[in-house]
Protein backbone atom coordinates (compact mmCIF):
# COMPACT_ATOMS: atom_id res chain seq x y z
CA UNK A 1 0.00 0.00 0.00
CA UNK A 2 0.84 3.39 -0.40
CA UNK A 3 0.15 6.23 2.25
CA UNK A 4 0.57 9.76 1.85
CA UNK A 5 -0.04 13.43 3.07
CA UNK A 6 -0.79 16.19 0.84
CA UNK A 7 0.31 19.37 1.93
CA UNK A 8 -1.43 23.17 1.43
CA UNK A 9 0.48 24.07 -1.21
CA UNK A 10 -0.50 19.81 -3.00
CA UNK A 11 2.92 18.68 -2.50
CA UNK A 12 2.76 15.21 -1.56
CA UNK A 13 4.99 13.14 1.33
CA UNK A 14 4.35 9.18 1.09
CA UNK A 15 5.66 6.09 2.04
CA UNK A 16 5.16 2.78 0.06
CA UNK A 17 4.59 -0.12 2.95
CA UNK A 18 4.33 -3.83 2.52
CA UNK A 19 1.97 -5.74 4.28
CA UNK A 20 3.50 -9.45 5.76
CA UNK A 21 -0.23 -11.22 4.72
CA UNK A 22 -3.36 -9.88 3.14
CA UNK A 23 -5.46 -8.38 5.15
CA UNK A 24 -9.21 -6.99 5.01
CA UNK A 25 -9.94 -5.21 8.24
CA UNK A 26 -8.56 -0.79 8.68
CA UNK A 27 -7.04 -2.30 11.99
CA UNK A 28 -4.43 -4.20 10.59
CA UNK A 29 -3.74 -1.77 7.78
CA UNK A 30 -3.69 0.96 10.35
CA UNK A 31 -0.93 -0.85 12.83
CA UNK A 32 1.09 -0.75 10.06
CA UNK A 33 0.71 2.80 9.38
CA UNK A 34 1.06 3.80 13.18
CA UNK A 35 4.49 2.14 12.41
CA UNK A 36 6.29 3.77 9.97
CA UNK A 37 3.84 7.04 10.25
CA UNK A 38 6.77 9.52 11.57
CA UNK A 39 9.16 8.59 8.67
CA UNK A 40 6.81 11.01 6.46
CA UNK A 41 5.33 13.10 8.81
CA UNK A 42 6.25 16.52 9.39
CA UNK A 43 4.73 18.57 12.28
CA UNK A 44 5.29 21.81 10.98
CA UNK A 45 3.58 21.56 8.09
CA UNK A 46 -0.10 22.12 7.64
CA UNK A 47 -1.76 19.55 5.73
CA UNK A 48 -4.94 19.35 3.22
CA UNK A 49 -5.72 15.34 2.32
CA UNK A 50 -5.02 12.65 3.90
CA UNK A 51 -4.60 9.13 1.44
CA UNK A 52 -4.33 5.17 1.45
CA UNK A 53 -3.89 3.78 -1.93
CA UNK A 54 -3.86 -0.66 -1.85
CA UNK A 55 -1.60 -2.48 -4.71
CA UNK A 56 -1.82 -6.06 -5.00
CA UNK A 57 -5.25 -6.93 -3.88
CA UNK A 58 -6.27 -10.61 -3.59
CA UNK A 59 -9.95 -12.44 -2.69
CA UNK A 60 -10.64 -12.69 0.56
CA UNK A 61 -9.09 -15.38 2.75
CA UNK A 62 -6.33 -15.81 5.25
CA UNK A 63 -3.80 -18.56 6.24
CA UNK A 64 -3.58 -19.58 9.73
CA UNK A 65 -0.17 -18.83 11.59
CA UNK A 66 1.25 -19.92 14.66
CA UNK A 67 1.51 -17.04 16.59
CA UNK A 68 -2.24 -16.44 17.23
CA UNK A 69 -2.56 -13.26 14.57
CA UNK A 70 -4.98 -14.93 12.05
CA UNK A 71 -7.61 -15.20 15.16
CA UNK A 72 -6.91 -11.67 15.86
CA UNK A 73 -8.10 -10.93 11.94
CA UNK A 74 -10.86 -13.17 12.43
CA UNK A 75 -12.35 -11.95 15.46
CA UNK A 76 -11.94 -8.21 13.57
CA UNK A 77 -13.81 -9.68 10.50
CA UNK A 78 -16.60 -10.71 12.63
CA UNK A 79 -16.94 -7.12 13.84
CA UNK A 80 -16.33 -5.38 10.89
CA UNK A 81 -19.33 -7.72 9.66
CA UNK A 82 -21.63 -6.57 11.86
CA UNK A 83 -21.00 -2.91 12.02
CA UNK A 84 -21.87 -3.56 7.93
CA UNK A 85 -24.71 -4.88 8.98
CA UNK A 86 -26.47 -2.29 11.20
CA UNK A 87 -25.14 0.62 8.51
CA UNK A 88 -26.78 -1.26 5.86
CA UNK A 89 -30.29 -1.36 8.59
CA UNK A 90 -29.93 1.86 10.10
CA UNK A 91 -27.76 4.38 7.60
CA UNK A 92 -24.11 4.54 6.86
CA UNK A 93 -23.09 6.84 10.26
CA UNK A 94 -25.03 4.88 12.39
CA UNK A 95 -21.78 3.40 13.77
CA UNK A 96 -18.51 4.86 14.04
CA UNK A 97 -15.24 4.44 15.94
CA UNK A 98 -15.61 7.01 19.18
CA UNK A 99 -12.26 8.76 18.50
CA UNK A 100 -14.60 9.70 15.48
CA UNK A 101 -17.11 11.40 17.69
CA UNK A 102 -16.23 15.25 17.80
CA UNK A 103 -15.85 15.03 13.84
CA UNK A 104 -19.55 13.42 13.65
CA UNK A 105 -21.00 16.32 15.63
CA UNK A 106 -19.40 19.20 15.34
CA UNK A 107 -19.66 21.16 12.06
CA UNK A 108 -17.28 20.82 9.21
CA UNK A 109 -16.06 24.05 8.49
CA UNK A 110 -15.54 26.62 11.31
CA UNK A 111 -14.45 29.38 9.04
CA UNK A 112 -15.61 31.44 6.59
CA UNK A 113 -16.47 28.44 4.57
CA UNK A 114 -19.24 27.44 7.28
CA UNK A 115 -22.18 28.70 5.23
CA UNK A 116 -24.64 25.93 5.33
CA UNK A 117 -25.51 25.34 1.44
CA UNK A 118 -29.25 25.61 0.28
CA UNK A 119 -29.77 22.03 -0.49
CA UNK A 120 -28.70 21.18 3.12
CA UNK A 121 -31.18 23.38 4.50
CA UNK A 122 -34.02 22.61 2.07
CA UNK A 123 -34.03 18.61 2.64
CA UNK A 124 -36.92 16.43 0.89
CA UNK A 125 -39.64 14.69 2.99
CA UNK A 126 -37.73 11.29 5.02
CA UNK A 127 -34.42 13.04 4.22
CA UNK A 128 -32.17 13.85 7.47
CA UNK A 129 -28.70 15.77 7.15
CA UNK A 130 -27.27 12.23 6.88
CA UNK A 131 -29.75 10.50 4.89
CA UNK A 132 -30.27 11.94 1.55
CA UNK A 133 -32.29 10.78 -1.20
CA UNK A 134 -30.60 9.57 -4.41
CA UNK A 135 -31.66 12.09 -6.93
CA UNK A 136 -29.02 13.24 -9.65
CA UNK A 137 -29.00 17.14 -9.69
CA UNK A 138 -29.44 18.57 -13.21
CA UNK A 139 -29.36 21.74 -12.62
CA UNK A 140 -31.79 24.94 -11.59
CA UNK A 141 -35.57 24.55 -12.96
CA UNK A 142 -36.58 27.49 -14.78
């Protein structure tokens, strides 16, 4: 895989990392970021985008090893499953990690780019802010 910062001014710091054994669950995939994260990261620098791009992908299925990690992926899987599950029942933000939280409630820009837009204010009957119905816009009806 391939993780990377982009900077204000779009310049790009990465790092190309190999996983030991394919893996399907953000947990895994993040350990291995956590690793090798301050090799590319610089604290001084303000950044704009955040990015995880995965090479090599294979169909799902693991290997067992002796040293207890394929349970570890397995017991993962099963959660992973079921937070599918209720986001699939109940809406895609139904569930999130709790480190999430602040992000999920507070508002996304606390700037001068905080305007709320029209067509967040002027939702459709069963729409919420996070559930929106599925109609293309085609532009302003005359």
């Amino acid at each position: 895989m391939f993780v990377f910062l982009k900077t204000q001014d779009y310049r790009y710091r990465g790092l190309e990392l190999r996983l030991r054994r394919p893996v399907n669950v953000p947990v895994a995939i993040m350990r291995e970021v956590e690793a090798k994260f301050d090799e590319f990261y610089v604290g001084a620098l303000p950044y704009r985008a955040t990015g995880v791009m995965l090479m090599n992908l294979e169909s799902q299925g693991l290997q067992p090893d002796l040293f207890g990690e394929h349970a570890q992926i397995e017991r993962m899987e099963k959660i992973y499953a079921g937070v599918d599950a209720l986001s699939r029942k109940y809406g895609k933000h139904t569930v999130f990690l709790g480190s999430s939280f602040k992000a999920m409630k507070g508002g996304q820009h606390l700037t001068e780019r905080g305007d709320v837009a029209r067509r967040k204010t002027q939702l459709l009957k069963g729409e919420t802010q996070r559930k929106r119905i599925g109609i293309p816009y085609l532009g302003e009806v005359q």
